[in-house]
Protein backbone atom coordinates (compact mmCIF):
# COMPACT_ATOMS: atom_id res chain seq x y z
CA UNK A 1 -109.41 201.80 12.84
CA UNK A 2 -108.30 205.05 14.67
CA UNK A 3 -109.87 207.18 12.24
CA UNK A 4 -110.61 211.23 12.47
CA UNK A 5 -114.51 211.21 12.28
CA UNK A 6 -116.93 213.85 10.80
CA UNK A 7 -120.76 212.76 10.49
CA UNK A 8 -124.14 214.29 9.61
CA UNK A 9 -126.93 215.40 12.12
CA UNK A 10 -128.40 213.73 13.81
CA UNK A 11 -124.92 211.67 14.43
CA UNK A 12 -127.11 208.25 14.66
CA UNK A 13 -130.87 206.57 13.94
CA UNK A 14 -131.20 205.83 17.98
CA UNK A 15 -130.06 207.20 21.09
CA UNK A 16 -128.08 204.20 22.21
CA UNK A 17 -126.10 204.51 19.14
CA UNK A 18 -125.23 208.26 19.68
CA UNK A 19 -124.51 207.41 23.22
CA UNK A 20 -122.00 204.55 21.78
CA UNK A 21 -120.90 206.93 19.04
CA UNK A 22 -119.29 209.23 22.35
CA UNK A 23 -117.88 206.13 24.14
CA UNK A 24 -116.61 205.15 21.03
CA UNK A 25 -114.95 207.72 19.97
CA UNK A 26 -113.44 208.37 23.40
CA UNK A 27 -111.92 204.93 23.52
CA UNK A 28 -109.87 205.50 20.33
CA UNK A 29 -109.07 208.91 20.55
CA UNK A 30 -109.86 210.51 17.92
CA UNK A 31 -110.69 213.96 16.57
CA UNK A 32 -114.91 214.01 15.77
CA UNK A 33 -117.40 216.57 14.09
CA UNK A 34 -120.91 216.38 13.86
CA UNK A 35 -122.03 218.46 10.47
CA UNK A 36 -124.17 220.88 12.43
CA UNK A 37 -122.24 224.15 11.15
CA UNK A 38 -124.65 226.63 13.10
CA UNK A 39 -122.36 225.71 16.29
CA UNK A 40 -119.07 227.50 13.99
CA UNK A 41 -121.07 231.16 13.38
CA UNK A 42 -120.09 233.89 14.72
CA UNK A 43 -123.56 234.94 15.65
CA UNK A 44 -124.56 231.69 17.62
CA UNK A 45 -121.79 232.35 19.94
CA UNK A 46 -122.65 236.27 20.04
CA UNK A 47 -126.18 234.63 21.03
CA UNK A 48 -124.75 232.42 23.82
CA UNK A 49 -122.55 235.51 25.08
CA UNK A 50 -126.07 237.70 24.96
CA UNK A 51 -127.94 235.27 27.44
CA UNK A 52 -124.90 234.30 29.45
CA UNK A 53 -124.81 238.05 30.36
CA UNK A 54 -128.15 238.27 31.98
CA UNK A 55 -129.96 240.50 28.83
CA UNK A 56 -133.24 238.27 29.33
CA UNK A 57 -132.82 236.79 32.88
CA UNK A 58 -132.83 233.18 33.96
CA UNK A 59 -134.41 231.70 30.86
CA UNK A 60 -137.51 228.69 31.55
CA UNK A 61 -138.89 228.36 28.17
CA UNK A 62 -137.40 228.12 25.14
CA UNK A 63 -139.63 227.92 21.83
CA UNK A 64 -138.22 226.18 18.66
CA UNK A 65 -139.79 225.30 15.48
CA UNK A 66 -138.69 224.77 11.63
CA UNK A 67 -140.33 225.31 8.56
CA UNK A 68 -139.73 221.25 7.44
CA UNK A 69 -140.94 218.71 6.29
CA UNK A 70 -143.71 220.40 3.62
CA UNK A 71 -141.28 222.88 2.43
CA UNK A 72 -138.77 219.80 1.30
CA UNK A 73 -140.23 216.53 1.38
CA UNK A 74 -143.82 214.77 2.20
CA UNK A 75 -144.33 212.38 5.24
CA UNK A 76 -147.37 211.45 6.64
CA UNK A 77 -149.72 208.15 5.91
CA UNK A 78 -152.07 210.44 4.52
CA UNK A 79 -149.94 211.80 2.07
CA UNK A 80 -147.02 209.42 1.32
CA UNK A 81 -148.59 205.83 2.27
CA UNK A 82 -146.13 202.79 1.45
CA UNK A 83 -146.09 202.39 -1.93
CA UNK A 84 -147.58 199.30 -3.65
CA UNK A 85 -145.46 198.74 -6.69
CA UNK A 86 -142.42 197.65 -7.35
CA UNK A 87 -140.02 199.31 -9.77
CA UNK A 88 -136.74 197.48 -10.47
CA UNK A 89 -133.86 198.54 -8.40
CA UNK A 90 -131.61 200.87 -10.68
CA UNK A 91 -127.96 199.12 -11.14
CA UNK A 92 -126.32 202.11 -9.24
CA UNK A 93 -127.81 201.20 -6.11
CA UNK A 94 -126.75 198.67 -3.22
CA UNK A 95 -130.40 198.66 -1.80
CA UNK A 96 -129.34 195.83 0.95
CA UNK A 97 -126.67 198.07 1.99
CA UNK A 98 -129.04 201.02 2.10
CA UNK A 99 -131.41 199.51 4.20
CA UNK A 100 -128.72 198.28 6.57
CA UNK A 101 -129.91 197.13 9.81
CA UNK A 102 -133.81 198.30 9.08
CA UNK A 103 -136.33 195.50 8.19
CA UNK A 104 -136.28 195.06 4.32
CA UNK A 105 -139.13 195.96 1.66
CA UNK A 106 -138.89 196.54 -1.83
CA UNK A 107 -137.22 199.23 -3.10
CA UNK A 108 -138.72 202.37 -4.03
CA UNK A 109 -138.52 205.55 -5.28
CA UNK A 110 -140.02 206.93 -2.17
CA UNK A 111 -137.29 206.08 0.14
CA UNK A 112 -134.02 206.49 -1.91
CA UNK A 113 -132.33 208.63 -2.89
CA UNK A 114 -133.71 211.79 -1.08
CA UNK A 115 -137.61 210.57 1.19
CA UNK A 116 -135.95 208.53 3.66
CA UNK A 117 -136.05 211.51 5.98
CA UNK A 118 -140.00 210.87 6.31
CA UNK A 119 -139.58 207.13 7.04
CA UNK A 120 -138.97 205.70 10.85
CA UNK A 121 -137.15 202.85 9.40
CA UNK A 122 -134.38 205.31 7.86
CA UNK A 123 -134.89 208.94 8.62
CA UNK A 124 -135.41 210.82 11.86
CA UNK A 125 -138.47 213.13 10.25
CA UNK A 126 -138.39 216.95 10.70
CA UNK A 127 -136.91 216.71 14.04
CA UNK A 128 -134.06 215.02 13.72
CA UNK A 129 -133.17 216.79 10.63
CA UNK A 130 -133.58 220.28 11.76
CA UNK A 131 -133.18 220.27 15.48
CA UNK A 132 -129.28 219.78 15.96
CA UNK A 133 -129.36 223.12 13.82
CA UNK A 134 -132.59 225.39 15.39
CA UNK A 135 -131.98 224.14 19.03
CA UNK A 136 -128.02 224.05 19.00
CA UNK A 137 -127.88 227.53 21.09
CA UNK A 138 -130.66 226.70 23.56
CA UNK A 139 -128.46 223.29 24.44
CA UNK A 140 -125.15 224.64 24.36
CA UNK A 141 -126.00 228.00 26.41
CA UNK A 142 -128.60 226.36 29.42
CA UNK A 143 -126.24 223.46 29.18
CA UNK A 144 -129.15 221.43 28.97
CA UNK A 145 -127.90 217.80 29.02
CA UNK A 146 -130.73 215.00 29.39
CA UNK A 147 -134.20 215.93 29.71
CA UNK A 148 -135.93 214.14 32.37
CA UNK A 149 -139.76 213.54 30.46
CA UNK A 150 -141.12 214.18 27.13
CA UNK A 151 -144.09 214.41 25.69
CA UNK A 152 -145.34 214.92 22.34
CA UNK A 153 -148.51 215.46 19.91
CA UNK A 154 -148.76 214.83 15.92
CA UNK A 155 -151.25 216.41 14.19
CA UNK A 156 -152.48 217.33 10.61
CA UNK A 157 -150.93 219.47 8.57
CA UNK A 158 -150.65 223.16 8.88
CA UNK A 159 -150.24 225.03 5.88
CA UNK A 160 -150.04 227.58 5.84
CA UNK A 161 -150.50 228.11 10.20
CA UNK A 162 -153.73 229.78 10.94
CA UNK A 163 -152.83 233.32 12.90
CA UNK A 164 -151.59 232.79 16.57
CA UNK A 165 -151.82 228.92 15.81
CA UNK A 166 -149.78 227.61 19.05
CA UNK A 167 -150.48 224.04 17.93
CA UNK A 168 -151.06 221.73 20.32
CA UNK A 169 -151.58 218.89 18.02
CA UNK A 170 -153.63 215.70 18.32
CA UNK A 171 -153.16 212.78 19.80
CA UNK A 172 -152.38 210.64 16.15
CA UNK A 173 -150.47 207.48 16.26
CA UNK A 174 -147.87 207.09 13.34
CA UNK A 175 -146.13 203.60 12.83
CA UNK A 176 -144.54 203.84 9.44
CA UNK A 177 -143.98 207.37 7.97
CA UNK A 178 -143.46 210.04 10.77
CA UNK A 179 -146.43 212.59 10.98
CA UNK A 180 -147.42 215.80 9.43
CA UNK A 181 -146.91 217.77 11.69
CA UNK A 182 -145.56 217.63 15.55
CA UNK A 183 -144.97 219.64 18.71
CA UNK A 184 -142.52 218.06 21.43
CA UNK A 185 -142.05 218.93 24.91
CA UNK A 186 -139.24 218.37 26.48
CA UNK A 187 -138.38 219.27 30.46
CA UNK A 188 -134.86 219.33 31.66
CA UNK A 189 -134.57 219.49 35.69
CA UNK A 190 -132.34 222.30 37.64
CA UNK A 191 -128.67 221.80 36.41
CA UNK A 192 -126.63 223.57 38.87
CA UNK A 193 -127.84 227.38 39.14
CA UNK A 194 -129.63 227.34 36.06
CA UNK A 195 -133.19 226.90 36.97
CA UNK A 196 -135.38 223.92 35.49
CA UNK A 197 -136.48 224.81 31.37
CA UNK A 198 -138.84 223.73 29.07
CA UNK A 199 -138.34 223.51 25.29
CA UNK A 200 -141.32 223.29 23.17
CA UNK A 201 -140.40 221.87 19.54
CA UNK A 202 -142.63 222.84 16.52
CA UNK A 203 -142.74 221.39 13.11
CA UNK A 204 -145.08 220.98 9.91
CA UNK A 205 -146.45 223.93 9.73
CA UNK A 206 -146.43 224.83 13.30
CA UNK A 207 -145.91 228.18 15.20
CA UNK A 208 -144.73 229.41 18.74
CA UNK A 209 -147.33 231.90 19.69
CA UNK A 210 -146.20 235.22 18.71
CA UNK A 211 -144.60 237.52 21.17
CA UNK A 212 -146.82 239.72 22.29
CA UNK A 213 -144.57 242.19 22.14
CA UNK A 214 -142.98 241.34 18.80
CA UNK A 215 -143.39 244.64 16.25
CA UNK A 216 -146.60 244.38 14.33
CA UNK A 217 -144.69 244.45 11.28
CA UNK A 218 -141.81 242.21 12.03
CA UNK A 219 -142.41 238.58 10.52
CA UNK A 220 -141.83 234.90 12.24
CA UNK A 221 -138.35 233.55 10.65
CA UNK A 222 -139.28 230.17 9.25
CA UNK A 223 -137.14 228.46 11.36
CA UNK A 224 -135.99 229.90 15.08
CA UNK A 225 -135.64 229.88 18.22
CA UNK A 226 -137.60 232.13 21.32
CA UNK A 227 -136.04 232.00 24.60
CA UNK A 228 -137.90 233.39 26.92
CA UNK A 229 -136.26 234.64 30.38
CA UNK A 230 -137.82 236.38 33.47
CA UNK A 231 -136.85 239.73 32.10
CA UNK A 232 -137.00 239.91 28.69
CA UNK A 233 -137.03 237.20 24.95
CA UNK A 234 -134.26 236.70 22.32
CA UNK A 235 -134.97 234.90 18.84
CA UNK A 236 -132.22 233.84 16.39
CA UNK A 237 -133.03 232.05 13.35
CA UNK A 238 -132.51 228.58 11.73
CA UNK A 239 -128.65 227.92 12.57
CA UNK A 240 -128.65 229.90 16.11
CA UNK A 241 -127.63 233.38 14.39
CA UNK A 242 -128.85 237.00 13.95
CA UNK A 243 -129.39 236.80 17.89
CA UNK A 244 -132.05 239.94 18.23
CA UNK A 245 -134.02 241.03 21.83
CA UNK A 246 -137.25 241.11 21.88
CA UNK A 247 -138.60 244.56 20.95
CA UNK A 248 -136.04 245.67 18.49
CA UNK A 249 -136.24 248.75 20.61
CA UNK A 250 -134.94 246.54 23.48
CA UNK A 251 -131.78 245.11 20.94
CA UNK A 252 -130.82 248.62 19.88
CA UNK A 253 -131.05 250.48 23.60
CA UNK A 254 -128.96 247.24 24.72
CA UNK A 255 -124.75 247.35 25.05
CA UNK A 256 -123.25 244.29 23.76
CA UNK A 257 -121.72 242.40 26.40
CA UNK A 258 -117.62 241.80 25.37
CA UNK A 259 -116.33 238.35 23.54
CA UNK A 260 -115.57 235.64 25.92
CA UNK A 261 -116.15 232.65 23.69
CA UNK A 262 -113.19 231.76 20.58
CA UNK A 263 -114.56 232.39 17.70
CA UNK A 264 -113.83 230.03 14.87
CA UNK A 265 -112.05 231.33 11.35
CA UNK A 266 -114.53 231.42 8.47
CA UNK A 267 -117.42 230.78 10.69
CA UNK A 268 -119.83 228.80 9.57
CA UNK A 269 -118.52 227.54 5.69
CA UNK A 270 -114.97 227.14 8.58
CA UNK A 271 -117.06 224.21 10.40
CA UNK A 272 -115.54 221.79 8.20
CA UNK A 273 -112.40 223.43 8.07
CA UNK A 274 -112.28 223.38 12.22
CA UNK A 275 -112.38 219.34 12.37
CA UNK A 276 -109.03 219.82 10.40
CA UNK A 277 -107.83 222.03 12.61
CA UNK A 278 -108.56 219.81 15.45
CA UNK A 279 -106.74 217.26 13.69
CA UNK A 280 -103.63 218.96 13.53
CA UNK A 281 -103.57 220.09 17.16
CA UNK A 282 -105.31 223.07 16.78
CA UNK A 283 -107.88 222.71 19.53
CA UNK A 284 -111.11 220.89 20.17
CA UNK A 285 -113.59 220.63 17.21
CA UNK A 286 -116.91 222.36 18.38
CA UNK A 287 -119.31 219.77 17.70
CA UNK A 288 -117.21 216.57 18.61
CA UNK A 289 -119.27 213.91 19.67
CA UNK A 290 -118.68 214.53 23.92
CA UNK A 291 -121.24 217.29 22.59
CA UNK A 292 -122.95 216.24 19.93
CA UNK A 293 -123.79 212.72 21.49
CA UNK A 294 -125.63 213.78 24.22
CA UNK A 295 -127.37 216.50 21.88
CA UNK A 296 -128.68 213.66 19.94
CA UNK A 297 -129.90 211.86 22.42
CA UNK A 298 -132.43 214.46 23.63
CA UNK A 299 -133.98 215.13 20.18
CA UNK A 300 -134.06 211.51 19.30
CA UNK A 301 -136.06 211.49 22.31
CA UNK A 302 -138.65 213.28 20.75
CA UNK A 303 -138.90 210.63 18.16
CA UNK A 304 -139.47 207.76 20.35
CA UNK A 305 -142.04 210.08 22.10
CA UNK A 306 -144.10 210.69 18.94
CA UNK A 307 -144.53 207.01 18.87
CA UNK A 308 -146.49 207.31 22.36
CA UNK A 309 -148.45 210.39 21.39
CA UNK A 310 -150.15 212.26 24.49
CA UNK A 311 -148.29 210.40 26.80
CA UNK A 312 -145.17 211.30 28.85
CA UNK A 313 -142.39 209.28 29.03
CA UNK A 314 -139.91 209.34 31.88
CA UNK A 315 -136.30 209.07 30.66
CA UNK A 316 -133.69 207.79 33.00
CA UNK A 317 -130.56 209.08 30.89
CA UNK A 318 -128.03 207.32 32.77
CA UNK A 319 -129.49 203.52 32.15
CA UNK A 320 -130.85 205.30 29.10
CA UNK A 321 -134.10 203.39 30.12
CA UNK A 322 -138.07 205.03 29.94
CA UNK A 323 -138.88 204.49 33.54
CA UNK A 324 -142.34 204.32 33.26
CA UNK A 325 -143.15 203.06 29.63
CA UNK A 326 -141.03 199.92 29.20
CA UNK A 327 -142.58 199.07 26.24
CA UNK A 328 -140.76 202.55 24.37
CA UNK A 329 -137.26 200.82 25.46
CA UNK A 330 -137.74 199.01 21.95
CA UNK A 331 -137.01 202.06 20.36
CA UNK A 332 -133.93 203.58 22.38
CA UNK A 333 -132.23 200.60 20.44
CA UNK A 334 -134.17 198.50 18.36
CA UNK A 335 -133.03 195.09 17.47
CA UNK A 336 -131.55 194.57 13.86
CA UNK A 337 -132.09 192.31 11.21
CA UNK A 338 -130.00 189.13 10.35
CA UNK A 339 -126.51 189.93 9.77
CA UNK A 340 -126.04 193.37 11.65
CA UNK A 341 -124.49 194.19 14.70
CA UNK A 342 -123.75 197.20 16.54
CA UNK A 343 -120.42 197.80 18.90
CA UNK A 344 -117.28 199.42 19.41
């Protein structure tokens, strides 16, 4: 219809719909958004101008974790199995429309209105709900693109995390509800003179290792980021801001390096207000989908790699094929039921 878009993280349910959610959106034209307002603050980009200007060196590790799902909603088998009754649908809900292209069951409680998150029918589990947020800086500033192989772990749950608890996880296969807890691997190759990087993803419960040399009493955000560079670290928390080196003494002996990205009015509550703006001829939106697509596509990647836990898949981004597990293709676009399609 030629419609101005704005959407939600994680823009789509599957990679091949986020990469048809770009093409799409490039055919017709139009100004596009993706809701992850971290990419608007004024201290992610003071982040991205930090490591641009050499502060930590040539970054090869980046650490990200979140604090979901425990703190907001339950997924797991063990803890949420599907449920076994069935209440009557309430008269304000479409439930066929809800489920949408997924296979039906009966409605229930645990899925709508808020649960779906935990579900791989519906949701895209802590991942997918936190990681266009915690690991927006990390893509935008080591203009990470495709990753070529992931690999990923699910394990119990981790409540609170033991001290030093890296997490490696257990090899736990999860076909319905995704898993307690997870840590994701993901390798991107050299991309131009930024050297090859590998982000480690953390969720349920589950912790980075702790700087070593991280104050004693300085505490883990909930939800961050650790890059890690050949001569010094930076964290930021949840939504890429309050950008800090690693000691604090290292921050406060350390000259800002000079603005060279816009920043955008209001900052973060302005994300909204900055698809408007595009709208009107104001410049590019920040997270339109020519970023936000391929952004989605990695950390849906993660998801389909949970699925194959232990083992690690090679992604071929441009066919958007797994080269050596054809059998995970099924997931890069599933098929849908009776009566939906997907295209442009």
């Amino acid at each position: 219809m030629g419609k101005h878009v704005y959407c939600q993280k994680p823009l789509t349910h599957t990679p091949a719909e986020a990469r048809l959610m770009r093409e799409t959106a490039r055919k017709y034209n139009v100004q596009t958004q993706m809701g992850n307002q971290g990419t608007a603050a004024d201290g992610f980009r003071a982040g991205v101008e930090l490591i641009q200007s050499g502060a930590v060196g040539p970054v090869r590790e980046v650490h990200a974790w979140t604090n979901r799902p425990f703190k907001y909603w339950k997924q797991a088998p063990d803890i949420v199995a599907r449920p076994k009754d069935r209440p009557p649908i309430p008269s304000h809900v479409h439930w066929e429309l809800f489920l949408g292209p997924a296979p039906f069951r009966p409605y229930h409680p645990a899925y709508h209105p808020f649960s779906w998150r935990a579900w791989q029918d519906f949701g895209a589990g802590a991942m997918g709900d936190m990681a266009c947020h915690v690991m927006d800086a990390s893509y935008t500033v080591l203009k990470l693109g495709a990753p070529e192989s992931i690999i990923a772990t699910a394990g119990a749950i981790v409540q609170p995390p033991p001290a030093g608890q890296r997490g490696w996880g257990v090899r736990v296969k999860y076909d319905d509800s995704y898993p307690p807890s997870s840590l994701i691997h993901l390798s991107y190759p050299q991309r131009g003179n930024l050297p090859p990087v590998k982000v480690h993803w953390y969720d349920g419960g589950l912790l980075p290792e702790r700087p070593a040399d991280l104050e004693p009493d300085r505490r883990m955000p909930e939800s961050g980021t650790i890059f890690v560079g050949s001569k010094g670290k930076m964290w930021c928390e949840t939504y890429s801001e309050s950008p800090r080196l690693i000691p604090e003494t290292a921050m406060q002996a350390f000259t800002r390096p000079p603005r060279t990205l816009p920043r955008v009015p209001e900052g973060r509550p302005g994300h909204e207000k900055n698809w408007l703006d595009a709208i009107r001829n104001k410049g590019q939106a920040v997270a339109h989908f020519d970023y936000a697509g391929p952004f989605t596509e990695s950390v849906l990647l993660g998801n389909i790699a949970l699925r194959f836990p232990g083992e690690r898949l090679m992604w071929d981004a441009q066919n958007m094929k797994v080269t050596n597990k054809p059998e995970a293709d099924q997931y890069v676009q599933p098929n849908y039921r009776t009566g939906w399609t997907l295209g442009s």
